[in-house]
C-alpha atoms as a PDB file:
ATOM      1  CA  UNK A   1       9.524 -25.257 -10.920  1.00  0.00           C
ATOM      2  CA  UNK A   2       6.790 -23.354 -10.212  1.00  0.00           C
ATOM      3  CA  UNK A   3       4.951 -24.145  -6.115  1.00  0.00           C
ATOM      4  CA  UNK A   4       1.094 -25.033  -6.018  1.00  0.00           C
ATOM      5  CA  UNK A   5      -0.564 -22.214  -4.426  1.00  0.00           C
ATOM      6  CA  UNK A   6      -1.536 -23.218  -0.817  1.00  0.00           C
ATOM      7  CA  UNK A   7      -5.508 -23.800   0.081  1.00  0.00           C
ATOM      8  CA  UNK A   8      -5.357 -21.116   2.755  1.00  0.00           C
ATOM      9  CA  UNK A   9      -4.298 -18.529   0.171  1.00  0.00           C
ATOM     10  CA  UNK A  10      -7.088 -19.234  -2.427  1.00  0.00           C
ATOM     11  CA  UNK A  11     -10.154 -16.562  -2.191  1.00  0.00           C
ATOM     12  CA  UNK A  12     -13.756 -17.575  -3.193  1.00  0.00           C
ATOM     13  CA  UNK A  13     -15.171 -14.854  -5.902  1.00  0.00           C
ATOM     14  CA  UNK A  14     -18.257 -12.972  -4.061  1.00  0.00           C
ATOM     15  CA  UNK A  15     -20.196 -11.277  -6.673  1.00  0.00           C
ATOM     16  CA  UNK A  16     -22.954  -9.580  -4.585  1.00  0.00           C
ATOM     17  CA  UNK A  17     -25.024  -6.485  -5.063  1.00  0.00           C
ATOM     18  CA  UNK A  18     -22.532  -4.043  -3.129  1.00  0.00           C
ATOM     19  CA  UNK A  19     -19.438  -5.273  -4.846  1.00  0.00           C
ATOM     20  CA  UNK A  20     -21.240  -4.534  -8.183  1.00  0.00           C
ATOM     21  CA  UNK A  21     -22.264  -0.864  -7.088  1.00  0.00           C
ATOM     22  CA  UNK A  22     -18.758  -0.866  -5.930  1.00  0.00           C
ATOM     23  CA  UNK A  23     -17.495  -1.329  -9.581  1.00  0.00           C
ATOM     24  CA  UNK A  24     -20.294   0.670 -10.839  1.00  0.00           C
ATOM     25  CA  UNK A  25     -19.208   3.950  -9.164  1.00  0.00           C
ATOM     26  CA  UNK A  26     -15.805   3.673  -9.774  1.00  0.00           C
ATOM     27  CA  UNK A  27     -16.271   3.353 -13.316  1.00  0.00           C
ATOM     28  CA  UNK A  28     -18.787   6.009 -13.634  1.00  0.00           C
ATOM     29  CA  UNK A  29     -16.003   8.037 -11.685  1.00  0.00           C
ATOM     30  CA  UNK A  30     -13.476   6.758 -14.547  1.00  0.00           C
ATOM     31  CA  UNK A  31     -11.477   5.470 -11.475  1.00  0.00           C
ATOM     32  CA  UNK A  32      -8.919   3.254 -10.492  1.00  0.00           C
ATOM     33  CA  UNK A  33      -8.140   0.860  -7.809  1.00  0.00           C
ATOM     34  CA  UNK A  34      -5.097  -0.729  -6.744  1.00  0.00           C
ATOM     35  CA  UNK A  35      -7.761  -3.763  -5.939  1.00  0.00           C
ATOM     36  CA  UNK A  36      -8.087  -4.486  -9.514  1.00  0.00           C
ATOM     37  CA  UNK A  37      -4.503  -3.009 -10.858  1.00  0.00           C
ATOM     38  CA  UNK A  38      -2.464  -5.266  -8.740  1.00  0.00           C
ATOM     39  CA  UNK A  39      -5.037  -8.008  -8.907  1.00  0.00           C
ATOM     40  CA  UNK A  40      -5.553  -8.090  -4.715  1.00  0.00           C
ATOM     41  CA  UNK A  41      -6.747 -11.695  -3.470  1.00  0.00           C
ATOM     42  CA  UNK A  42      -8.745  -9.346  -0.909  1.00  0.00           C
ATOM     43  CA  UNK A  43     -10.936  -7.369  -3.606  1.00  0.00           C
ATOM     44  CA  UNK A  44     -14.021  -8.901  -2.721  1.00  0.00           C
ATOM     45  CA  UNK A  45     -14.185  -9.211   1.085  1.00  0.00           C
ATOM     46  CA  UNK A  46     -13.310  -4.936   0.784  1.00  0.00           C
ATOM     47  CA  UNK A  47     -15.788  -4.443  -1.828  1.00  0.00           C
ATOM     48  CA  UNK A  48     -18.829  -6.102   0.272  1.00  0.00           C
ATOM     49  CA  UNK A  49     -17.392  -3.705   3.026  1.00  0.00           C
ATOM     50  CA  UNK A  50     -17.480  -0.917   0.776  1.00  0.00           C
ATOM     51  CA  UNK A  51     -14.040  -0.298   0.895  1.00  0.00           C
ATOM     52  CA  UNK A  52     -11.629   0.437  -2.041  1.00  0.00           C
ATOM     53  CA  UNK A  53      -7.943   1.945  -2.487  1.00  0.00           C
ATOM     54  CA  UNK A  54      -7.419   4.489  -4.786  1.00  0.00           C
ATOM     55  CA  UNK A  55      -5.292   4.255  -7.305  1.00  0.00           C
ATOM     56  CA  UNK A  56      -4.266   8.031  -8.501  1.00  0.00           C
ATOM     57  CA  UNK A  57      -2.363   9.785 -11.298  1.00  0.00           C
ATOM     58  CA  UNK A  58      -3.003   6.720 -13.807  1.00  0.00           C
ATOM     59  CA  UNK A  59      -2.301   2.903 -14.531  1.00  0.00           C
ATOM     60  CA  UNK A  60       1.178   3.222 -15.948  1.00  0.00           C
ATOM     61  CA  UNK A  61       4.301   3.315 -13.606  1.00  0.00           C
ATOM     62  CA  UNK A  62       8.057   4.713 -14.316  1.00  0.00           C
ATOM     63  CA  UNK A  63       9.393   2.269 -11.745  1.00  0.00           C
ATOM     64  CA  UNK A  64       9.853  -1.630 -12.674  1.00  0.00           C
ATOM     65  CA  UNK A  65       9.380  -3.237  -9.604  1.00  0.00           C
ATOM     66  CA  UNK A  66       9.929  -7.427  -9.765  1.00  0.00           C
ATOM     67  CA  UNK A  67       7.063  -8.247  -7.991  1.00  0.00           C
ATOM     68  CA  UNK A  68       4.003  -5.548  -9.036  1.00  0.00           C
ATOM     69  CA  UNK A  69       1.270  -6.085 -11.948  1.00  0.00           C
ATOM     70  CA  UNK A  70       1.386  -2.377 -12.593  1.00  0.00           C
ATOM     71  CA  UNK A  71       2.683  -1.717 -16.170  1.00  0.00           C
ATOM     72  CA  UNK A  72       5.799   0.302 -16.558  1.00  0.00           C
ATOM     73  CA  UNK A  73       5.427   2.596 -19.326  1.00  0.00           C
ATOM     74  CA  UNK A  74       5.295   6.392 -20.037  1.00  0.00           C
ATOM     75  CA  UNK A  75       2.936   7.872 -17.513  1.00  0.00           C
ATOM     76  CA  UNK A  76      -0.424   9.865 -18.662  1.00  0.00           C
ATOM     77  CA  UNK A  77      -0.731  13.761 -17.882  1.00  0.00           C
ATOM     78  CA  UNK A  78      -2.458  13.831 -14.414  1.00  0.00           C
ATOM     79  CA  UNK A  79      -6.228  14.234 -14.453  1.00  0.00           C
ATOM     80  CA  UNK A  80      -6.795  17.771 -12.354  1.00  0.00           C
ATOM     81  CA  UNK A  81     -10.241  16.285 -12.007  1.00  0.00           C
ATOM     82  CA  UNK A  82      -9.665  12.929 -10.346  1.00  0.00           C
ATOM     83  CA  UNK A  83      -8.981  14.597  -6.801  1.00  0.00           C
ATOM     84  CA  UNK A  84     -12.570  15.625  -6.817  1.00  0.00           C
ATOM     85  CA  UNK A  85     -14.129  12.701  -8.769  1.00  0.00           C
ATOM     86  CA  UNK A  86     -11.913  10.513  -5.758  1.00  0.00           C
ATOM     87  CA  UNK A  87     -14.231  12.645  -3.205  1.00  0.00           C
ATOM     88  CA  UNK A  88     -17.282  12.121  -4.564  1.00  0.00           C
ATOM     89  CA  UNK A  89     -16.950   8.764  -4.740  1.00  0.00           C
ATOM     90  CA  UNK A  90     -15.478   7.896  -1.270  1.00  0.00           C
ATOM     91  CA  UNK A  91     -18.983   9.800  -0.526  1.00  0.00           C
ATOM     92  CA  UNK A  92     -21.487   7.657  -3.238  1.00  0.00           C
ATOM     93  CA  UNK A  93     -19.921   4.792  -1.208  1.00  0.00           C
ATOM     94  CA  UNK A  94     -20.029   5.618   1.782  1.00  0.00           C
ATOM     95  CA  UNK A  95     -16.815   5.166   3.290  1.00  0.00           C
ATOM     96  CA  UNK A  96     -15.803   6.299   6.905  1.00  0.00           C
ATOM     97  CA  UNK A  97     -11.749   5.212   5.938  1.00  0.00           C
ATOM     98  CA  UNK A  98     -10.541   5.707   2.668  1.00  0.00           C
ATOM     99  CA  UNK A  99      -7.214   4.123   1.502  1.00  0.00           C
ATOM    100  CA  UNK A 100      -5.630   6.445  -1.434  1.00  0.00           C
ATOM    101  CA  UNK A 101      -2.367   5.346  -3.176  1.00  0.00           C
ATOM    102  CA  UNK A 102      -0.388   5.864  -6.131  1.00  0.00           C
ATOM    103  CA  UNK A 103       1.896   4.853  -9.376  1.00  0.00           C
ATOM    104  CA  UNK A 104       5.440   5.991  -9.002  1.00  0.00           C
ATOM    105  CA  UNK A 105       5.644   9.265 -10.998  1.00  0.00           C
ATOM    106  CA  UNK A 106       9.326  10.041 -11.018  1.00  0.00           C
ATOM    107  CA  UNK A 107       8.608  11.988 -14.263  1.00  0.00           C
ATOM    108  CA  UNK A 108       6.910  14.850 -11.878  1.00  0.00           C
ATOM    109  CA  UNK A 109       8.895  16.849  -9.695  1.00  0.00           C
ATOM    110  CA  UNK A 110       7.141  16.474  -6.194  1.00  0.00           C
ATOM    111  CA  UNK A 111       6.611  12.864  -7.626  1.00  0.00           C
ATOM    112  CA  UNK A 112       3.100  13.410  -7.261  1.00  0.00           C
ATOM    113  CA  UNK A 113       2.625  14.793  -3.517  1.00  0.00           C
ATOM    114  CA  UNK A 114       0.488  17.693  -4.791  1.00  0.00           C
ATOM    115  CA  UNK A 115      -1.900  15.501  -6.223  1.00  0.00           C
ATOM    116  CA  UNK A 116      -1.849  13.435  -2.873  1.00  0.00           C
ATOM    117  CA  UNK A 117      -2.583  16.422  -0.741  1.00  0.00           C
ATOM    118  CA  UNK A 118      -5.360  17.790  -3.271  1.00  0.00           C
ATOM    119  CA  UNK A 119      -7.254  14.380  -2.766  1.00  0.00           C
ATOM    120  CA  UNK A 120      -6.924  15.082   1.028  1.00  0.00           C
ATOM    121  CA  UNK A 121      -8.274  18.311   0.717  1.00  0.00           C
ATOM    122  CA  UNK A 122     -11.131  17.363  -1.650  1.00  0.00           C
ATOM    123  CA  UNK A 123     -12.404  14.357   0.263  1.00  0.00           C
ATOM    124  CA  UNK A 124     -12.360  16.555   3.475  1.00  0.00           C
ATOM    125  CA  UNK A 125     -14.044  19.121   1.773  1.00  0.00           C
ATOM    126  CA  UNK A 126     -17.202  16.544   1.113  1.00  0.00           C
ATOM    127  CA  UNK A 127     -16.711  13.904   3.877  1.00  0.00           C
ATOM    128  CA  UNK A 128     -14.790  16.485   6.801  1.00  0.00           C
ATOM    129  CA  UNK A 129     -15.673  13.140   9.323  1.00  0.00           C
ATOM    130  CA  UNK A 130     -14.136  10.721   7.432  1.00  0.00           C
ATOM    131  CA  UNK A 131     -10.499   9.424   8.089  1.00  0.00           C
ATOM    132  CA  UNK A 132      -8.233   9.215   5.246  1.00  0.00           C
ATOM    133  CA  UNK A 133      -4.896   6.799   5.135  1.00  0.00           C
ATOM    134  CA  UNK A 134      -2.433   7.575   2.000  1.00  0.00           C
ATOM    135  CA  UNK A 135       0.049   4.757   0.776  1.00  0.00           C
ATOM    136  CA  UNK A 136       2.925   6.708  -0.843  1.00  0.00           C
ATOM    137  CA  UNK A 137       5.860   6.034  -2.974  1.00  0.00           C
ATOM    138  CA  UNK A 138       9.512   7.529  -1.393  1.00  0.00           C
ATOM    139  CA  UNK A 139       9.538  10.964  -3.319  1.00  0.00           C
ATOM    140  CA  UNK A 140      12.846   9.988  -3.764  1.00  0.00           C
ATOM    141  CA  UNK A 141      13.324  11.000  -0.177  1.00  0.00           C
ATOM    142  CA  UNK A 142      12.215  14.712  -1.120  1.00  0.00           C
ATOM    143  CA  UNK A 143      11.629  16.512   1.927  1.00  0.00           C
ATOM    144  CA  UNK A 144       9.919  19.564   0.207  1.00  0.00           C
ATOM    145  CA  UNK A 145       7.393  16.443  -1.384  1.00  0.00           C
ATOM    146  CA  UNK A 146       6.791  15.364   2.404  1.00  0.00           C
ATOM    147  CA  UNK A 147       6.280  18.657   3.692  1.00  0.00           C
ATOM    148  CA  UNK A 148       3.343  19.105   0.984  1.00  0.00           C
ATOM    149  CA  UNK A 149       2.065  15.705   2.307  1.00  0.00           C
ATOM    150  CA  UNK A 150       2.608  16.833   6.094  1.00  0.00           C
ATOM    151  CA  UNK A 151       0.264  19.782   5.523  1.00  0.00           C
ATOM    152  CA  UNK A 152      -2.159  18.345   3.760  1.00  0.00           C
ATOM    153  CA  UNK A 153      -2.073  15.919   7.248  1.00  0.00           C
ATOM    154  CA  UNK A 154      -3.620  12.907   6.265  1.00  0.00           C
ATOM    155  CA  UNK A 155      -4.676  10.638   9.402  1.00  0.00           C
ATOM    156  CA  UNK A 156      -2.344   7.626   8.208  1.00  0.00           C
ATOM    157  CA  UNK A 157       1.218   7.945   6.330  1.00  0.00           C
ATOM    158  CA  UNK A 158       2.256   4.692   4.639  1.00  0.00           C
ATOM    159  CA  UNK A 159       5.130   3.823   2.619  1.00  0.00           C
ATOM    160  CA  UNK A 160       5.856   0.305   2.078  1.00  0.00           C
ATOM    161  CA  UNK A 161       9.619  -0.814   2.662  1.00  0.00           C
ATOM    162  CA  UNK A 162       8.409  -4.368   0.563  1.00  0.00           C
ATOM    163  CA  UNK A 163      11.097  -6.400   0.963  1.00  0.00           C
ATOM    164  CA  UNK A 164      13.960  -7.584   3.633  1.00  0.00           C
ATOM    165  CA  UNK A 165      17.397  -5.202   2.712  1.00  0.00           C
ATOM    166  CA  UNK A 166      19.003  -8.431   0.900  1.00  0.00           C
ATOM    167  CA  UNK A 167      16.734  -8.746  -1.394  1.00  0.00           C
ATOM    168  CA  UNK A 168      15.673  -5.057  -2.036  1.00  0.00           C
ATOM    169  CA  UNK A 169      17.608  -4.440  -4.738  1.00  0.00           C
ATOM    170  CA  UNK A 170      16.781  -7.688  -6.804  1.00  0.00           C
ATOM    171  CA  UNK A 171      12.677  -6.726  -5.873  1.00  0.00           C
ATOM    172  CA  UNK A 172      13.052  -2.955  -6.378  1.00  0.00           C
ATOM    173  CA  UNK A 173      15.541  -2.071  -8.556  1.00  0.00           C
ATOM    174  CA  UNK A 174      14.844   1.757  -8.620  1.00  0.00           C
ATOM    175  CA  UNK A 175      14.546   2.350  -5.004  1.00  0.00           C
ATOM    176  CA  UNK A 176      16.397   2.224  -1.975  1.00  0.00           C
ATOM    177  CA  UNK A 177      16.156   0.491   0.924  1.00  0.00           C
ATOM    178  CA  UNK A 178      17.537   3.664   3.051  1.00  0.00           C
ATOM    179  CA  UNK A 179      15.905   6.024   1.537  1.00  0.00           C
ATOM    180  CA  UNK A 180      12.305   4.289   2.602  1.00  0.00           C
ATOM    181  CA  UNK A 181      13.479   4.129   5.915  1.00  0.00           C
ATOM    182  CA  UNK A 182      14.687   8.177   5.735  1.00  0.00           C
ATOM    183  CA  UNK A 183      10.716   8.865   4.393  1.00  0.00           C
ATOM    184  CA  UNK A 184       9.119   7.244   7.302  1.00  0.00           C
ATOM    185  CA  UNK A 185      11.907   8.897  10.227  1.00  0.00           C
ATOM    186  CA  UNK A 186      10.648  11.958   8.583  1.00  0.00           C
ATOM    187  CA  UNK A 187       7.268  11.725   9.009  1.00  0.00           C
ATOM    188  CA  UNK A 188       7.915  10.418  12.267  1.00  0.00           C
ATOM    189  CA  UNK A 189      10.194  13.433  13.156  1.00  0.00           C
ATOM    190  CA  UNK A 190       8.477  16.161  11.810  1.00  0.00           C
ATOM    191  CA  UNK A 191       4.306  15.722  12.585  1.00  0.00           C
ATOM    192  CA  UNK A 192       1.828  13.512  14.219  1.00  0.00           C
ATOM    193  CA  UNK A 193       1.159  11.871  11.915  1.00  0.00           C
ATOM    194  CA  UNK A 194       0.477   7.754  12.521  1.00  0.00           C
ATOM    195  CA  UNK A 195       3.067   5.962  10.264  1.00  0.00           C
ATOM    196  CA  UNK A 196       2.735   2.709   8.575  1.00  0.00           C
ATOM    197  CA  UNK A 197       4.639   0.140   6.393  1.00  0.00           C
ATOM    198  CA  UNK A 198       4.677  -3.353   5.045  1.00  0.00           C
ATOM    199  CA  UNK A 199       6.141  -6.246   3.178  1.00  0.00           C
ATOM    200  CA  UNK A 200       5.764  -9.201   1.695  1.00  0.00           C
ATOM    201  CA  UNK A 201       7.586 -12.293   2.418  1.00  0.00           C
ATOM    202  CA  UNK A 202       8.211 -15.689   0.297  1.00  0.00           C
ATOM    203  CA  UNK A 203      11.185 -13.883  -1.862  1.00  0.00           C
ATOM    204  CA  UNK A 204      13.994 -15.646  -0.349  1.00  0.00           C
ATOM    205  CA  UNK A 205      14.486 -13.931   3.040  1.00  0.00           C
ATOM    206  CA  UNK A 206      15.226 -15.420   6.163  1.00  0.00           C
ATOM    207  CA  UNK A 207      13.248 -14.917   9.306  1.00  0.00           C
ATOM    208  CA  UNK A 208      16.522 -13.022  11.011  1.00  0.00           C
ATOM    209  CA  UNK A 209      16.208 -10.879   7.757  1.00  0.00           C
ATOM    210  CA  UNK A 210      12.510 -10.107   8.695  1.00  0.00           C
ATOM    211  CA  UNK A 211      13.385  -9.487  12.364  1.00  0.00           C
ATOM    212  CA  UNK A 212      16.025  -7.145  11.167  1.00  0.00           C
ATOM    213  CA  UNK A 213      13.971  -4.867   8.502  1.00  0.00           C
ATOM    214  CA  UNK A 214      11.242  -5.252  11.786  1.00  0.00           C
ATOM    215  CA  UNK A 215      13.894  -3.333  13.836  1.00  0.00           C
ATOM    216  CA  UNK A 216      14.831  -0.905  11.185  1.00  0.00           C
ATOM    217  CA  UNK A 217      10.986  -0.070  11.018  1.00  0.00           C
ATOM    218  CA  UNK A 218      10.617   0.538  14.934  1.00  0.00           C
ATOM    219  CA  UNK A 219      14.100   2.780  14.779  1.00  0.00           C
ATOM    220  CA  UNK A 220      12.028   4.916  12.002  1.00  0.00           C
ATOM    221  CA  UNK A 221       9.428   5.354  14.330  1.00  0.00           C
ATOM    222  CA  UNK A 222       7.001   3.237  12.390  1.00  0.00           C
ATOM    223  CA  UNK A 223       3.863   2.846  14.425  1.00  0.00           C
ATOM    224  CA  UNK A 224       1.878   0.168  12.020  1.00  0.00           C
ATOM    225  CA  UNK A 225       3.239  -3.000  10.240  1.00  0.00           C
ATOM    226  CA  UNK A 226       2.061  -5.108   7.600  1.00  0.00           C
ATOM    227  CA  UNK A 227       3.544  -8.792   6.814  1.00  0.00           C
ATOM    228  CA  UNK A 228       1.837 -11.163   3.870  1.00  0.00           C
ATOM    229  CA  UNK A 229       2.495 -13.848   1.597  1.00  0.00           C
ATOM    230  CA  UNK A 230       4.159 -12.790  -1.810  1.00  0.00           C
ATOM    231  CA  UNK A 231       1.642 -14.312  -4.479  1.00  0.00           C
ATOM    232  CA  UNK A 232       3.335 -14.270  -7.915  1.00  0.00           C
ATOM    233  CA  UNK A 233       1.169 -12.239 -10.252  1.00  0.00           C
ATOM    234  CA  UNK A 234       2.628 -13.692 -13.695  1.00  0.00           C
ATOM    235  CA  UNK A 235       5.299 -15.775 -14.672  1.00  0.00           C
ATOM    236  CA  UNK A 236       7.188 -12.570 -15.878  1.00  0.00           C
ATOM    237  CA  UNK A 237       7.327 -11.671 -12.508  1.00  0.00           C
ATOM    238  CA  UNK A 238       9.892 -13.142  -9.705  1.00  0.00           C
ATOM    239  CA  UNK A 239       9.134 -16.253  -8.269  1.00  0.00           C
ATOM    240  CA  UNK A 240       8.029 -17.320  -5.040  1.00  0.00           C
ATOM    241  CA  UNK A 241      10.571 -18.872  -3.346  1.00  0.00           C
ATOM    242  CA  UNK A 242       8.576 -20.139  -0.282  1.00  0.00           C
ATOM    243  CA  UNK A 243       4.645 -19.715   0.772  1.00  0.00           C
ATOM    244  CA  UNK A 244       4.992 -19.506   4.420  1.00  0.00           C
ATOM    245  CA  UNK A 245       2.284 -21.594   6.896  1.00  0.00           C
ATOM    246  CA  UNK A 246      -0.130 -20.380   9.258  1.00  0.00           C
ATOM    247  CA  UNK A 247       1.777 -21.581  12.098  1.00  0.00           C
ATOM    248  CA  UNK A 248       4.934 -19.461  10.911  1.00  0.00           C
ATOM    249  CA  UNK A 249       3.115 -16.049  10.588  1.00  0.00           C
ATOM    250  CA  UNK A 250       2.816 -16.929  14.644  1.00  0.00           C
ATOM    251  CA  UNK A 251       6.442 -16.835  14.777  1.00  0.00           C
ATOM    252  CA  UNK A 252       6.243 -13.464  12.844  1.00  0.00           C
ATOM    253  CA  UNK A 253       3.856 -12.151  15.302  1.00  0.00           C
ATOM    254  CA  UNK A 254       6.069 -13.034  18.196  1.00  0.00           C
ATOM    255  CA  UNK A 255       9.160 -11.470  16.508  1.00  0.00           C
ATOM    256  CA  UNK A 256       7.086  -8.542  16.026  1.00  0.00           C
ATOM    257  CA  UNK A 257       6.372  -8.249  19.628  1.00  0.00           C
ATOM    258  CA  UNK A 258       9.914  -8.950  20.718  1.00  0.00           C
ATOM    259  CA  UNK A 259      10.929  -6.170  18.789  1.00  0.00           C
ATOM    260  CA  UNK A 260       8.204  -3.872  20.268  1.00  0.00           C
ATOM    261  CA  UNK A 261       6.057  -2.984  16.946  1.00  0.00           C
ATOM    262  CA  UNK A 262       2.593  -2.416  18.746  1.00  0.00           C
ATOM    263  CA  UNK A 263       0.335  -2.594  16.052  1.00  0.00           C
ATOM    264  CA  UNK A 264       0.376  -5.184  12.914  1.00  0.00           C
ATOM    265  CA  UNK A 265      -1.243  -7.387  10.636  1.00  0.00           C
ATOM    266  CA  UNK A 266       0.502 -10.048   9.950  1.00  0.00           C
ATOM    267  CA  UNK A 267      -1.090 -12.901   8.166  1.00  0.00           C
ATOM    268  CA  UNK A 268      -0.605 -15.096   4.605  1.00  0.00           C
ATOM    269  CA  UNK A 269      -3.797 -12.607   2.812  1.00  0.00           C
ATOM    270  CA  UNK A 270      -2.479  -9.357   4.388  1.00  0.00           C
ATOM    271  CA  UNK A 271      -1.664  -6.523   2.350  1.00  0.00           C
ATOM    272  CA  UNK A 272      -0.806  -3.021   3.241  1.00  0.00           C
ATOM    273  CA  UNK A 273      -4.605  -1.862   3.086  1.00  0.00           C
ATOM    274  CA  UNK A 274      -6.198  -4.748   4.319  1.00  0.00           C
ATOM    275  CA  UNK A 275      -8.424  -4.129   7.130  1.00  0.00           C
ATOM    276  CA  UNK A 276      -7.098  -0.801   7.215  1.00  0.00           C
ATOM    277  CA  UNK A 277      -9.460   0.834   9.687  1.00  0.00           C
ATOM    278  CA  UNK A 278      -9.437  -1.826  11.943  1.00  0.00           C
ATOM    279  CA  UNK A 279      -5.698  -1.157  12.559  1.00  0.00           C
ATOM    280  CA  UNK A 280      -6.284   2.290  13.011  1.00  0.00           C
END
């Protein structure tokens, strides 16, 4: 049986003249956004901000995660244009923080970093003033992947562990709980680079589970964390086994302070890029 959807997760639509330029550039751009890939509840309170993550090296995915609205299918070519068309745009809108992620593309053999660190260097090359988070997939733990990201130095590193370690393999099938962990300690280990991570909750974990993937985070050296509500995006998808209250995500907070995690957002609407600045 499938649970009502909570008031305090339900988002008005705000159609305004900024979040209509905001859609008009990135089309004109021939861009995408996670915002409108993984249909974010958040679109429209970043859009009137004139904020927007990226969404590089196309719309299809060659990992099947349980819980994501991105289609898994046979990835397109990469576009050697869309690291500049990315710059330009974070400039037409005027960003000061841009937010740049990705599709898994297991099908290249860096996985993609090159096309990470040429966004970096493209954006900078426009906008040198303006601060620039990525949100990665693991590289399958690829060290000569992370180095490529390392030296491109963005201001933020974040890869999203998503899920408790019980339930990782059921959510994310391809990937490894470890292995995320590895990423982030090597980041951590090897530049100055502020980490970050996240995941969602209402898949059947337990709040001992949370406290323990909380400790595993702070081990890695993770400096930012990111808790919200796991909305189901279609019945194909798995199902939510509990929406969490307000008054809970204060126990979250407190478990996040007992473990010593400095920074977070932790809240039923968060998502890893929400309010991303802000954290920074």
């Amino acid at each position: 049986m499938h649970k009502r959807l909570p008031d305090y997760l339900k988002r008005p639509i705000i159609d305004t003249d900024k979040t209509r330029t905001v859609r008009r550039i990135l089309k004109t751009k021939c861009l995408n956004t996670v915002c409108e890939n993984a249909r974010c509840p958040n679109k429209n309170e970043c859009y009137t901000k004139n904020t927007a993550t990226f969404l590089i090296m196309g719309n299809n995915c060659t990992r099947n995660c349980r819980y994501c609205n991105i289609t898994c299918s046979k990835p397109e070519p990469l576009d050697e244009n869309e690291p500049l068309h990315i710059a330009q745009a974070v400039k037409d809108l005027g960003l000061k923080y841009a937010v740049i992620t990705s599709v898994t593309r297991d099908d290249l053999t860096d996985g993609g970093a090159e096309h990470f660190a040429k966004c970096i260097y493209e954006i900078r090359k426009i906008s040198p003033d303006i601060k620039i988070e990525i949100l990665t997939p693991d590289f399958k733990g690829n060290k000569n992947s992370l180095d490529t990201i390392i030296e491109a130095h963005p201001d933020v590193f974040n890869h999203n562990i998503e899920t408790v370690r019980k339930i990782f393999k059921t959510a994310r099938p391809q990937g490894n709980y470890d292995c995320s962990l590895r990423v982030l300690q090597y980041l951590r280990d090897n530049s100055a680079i502020i980490t970050k991570s996240g995941l969602m909750i209402g898949l059947g974990e337990t709040f001992e589970d949370i406290e323990e993937t909380l400790v595993d985070l702070k081990s890695a050296g993770c400096d930012i964390v990111t808790i919200g509500q796991y909305i189901q995006p279609s019945k194909t998808h798995l199902e939510v086994s509990k929406y969490y209250t307000p008054d809970e995500y204060e126990i979250l907070k407190s478990i996040a302070d007992k473990v010593g995690i400095k920074h977070y957002q932790i809240g039923p609407l968060v998502r890893s890029s929400y309010r991303a600045s802000e954290l920074v």
